[in-house]
Protein backbone atom coordinates (compact mmCIF):
# COMPACT_ATOMS: atom_id res chain seq x y z
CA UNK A 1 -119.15 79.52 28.26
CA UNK A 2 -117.63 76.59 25.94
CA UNK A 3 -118.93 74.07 28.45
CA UNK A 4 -123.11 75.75 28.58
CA UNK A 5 -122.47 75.37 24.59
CA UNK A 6 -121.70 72.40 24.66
CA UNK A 7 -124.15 71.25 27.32
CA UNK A 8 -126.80 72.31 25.11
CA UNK A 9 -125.17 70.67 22.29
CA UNK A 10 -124.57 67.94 22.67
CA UNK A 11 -128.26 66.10 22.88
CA UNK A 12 -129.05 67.79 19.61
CA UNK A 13 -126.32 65.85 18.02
CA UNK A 14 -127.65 62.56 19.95
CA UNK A 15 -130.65 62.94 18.22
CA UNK A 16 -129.32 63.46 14.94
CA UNK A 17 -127.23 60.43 15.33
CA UNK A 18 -129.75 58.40 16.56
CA UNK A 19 -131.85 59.05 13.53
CA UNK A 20 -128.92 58.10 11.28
CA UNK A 21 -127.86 54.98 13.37
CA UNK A 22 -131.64 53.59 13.96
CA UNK A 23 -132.58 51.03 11.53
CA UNK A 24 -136.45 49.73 11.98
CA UNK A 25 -136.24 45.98 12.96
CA UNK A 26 -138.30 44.56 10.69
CA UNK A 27 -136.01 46.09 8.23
CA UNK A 28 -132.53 44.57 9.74
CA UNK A 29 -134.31 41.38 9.52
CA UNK A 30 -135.39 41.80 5.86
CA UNK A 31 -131.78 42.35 4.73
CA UNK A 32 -130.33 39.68 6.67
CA UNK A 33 -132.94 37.50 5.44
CA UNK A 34 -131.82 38.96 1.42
CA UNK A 35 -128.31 38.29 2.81
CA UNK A 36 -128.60 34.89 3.89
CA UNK A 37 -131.20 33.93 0.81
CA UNK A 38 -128.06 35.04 -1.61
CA UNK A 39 -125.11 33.38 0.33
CA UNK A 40 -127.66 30.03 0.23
CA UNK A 41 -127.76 30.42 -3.75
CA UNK A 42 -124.00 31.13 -3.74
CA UNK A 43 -123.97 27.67 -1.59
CA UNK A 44 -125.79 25.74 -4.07
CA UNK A 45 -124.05 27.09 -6.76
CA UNK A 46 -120.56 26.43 -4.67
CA UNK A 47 -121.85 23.33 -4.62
CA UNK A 48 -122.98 22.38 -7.98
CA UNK A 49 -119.36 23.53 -9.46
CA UNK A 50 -117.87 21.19 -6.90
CA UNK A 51 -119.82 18.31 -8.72
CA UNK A 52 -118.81 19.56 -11.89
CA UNK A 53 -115.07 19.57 -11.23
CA UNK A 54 -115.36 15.95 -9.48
CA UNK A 55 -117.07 14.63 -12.77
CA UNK A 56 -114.26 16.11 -14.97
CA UNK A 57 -111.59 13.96 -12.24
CA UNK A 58 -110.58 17.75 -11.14
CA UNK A 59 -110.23 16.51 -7.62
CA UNK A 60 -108.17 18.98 -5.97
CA UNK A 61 -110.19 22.33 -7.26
CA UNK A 62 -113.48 20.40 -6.24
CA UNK A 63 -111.62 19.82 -2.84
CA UNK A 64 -111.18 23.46 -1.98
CA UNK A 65 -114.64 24.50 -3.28
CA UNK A 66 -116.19 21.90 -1.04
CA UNK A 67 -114.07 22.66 1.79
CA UNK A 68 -114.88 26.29 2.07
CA UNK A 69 -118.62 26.00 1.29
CA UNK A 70 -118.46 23.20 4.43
CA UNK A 71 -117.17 26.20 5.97
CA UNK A 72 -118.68 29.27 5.58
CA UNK A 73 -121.63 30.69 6.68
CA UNK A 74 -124.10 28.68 4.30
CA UNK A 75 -126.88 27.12 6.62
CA UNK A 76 -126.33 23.70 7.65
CA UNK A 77 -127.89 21.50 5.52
CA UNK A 78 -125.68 22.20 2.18
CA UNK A 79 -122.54 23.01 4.92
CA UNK A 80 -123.27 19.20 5.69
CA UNK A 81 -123.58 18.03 1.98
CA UNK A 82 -120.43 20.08 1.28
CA UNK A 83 -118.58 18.52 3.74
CA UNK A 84 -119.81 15.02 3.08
CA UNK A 85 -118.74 15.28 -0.46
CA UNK A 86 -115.34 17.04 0.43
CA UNK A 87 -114.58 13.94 2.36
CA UNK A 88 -115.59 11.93 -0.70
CA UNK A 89 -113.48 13.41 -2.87
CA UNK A 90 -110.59 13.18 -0.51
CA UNK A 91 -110.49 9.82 -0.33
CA UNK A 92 -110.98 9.76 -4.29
CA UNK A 93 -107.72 11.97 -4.89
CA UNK A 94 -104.86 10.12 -5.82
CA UNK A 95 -101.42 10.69 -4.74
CA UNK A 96 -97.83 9.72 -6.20
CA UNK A 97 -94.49 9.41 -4.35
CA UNK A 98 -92.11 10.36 -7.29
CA UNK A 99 -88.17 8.70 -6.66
CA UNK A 100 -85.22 9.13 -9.02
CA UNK A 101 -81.69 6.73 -8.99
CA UNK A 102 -78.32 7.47 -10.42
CA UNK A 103 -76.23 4.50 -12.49
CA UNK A 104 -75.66 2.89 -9.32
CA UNK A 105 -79.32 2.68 -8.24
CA UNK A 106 -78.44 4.97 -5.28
CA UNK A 107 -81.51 7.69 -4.90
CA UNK A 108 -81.07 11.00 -5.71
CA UNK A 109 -83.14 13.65 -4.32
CA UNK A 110 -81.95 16.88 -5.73
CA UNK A 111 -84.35 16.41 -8.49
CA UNK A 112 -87.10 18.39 -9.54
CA UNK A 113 -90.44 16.37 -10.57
CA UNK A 114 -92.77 18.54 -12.99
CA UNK A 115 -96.23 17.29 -13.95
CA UNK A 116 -97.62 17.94 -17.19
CA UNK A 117 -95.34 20.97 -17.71
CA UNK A 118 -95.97 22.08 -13.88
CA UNK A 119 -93.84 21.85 -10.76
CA UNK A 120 -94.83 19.31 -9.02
CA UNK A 121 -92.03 19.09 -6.32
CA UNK A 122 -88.45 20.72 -6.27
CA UNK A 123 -86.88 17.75 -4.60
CA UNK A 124 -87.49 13.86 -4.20
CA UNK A 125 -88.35 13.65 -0.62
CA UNK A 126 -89.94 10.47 -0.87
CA UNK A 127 -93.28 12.33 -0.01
CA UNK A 128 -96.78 11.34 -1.07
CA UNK A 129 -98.09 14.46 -3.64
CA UNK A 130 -101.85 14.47 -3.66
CA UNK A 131 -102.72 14.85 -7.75
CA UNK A 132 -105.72 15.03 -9.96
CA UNK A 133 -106.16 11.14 -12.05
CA UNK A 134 -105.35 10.46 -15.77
CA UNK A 135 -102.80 10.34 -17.79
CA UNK A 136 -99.85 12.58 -16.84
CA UNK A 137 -96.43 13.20 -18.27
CA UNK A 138 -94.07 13.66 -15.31
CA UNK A 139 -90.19 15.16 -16.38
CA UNK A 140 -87.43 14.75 -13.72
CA UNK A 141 -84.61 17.22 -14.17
CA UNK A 142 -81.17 17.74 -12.28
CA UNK A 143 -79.07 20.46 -12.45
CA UNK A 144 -77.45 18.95 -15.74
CA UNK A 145 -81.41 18.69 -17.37
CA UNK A 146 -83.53 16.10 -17.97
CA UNK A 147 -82.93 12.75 -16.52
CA UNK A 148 -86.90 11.51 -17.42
CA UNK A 149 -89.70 11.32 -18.55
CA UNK A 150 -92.50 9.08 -18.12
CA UNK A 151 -96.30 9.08 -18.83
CA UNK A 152 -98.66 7.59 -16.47
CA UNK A 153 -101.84 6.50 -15.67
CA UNK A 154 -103.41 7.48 -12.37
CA UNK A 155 -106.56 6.42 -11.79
CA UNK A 156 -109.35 7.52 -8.80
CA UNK A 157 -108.11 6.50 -5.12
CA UNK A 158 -104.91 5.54 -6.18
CA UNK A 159 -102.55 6.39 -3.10
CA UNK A 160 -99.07 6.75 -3.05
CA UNK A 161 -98.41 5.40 -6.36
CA UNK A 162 -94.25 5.41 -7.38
CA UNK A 163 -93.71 7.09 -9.97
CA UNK A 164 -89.90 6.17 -10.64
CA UNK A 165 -86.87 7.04 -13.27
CA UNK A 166 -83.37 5.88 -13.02
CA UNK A 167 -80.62 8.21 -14.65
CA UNK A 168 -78.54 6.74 -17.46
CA UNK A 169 -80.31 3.86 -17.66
């Protein structure tokens, strides 16, 4: 009995389904159309901040906007101005090594580097650090405090700049 019930059932429910699951083509295409009009604008506008921020020498932030507008599902021709520019700015950014001596001019890497009141790097590693130009005020602290501090200029495509302090001296 449960399986006749079922056997007459089950195309009713089909049906219904089908009604709720069919959209009309033209339709589909007229949202993805809507879709792909507003992630375009978003582009543009992904974009146009990207500019901004590389104007103000905020090379880093423009960096990542460019990167992920060069890869996301923009259509190609700003996805090929985003990554153009991305590469741009890349080369633009700046980076510093930051090194710290003792008395004895030996080098001393348990020391923390902060940048304009942010951490910059727990540890002298001799690594370039990828940084946004102007004028910064780098602190260099060990676990007795401050050792440092030094204000400099970094300008546009400056790479791997030293940025050094010598303890006690």
């Amino acid at each position: 009995m449960l399986h006749s019930s079922m056997t007459r059932v089950a195309p009713l429910v089909i049906c219904t389904l089908t009604l709720f699951v069919w959209v009309d083509p033209g339709e589909a295409a007229k949202r993805k159309k809507k879709s792909s009009a507003k992630a375009d604008a978003a582009c543009v506008e992904a974009f146009k901040r990207a500019l901004e921020l590389e104007k103000e020498e905020q090379y880093l932030p423009a960096r990542k906007v460019l990167y992920d507008c060069a890869h996301s599902k923009c259509g190609a021709l700003i996805k090929r101005k985003c990554n153009v520019r991305y590469f741009v700015v890349r080369r633009a950014t700046p980076s510093v090594i930051p090194t710290a001596t003792d008395e004895n001019g030996d080098r001393m890497t348990d020391v923390e580097v902060t940048m304009d009141g942010q951490l910059l790097t727990p540890y002298t590693d001799g690594q370039a650090i990828e940084v946004n130009p102007g004028v910064h005020e780098f602190s260099f602290s060990d676990e007795k405090g401050i050792i440092a501090k030094k204000n400099v200029e970094i300008a546009p495509g400056q790479k791997n700049l030293r940025v050094a302090v010598s303890k006690g001296r």
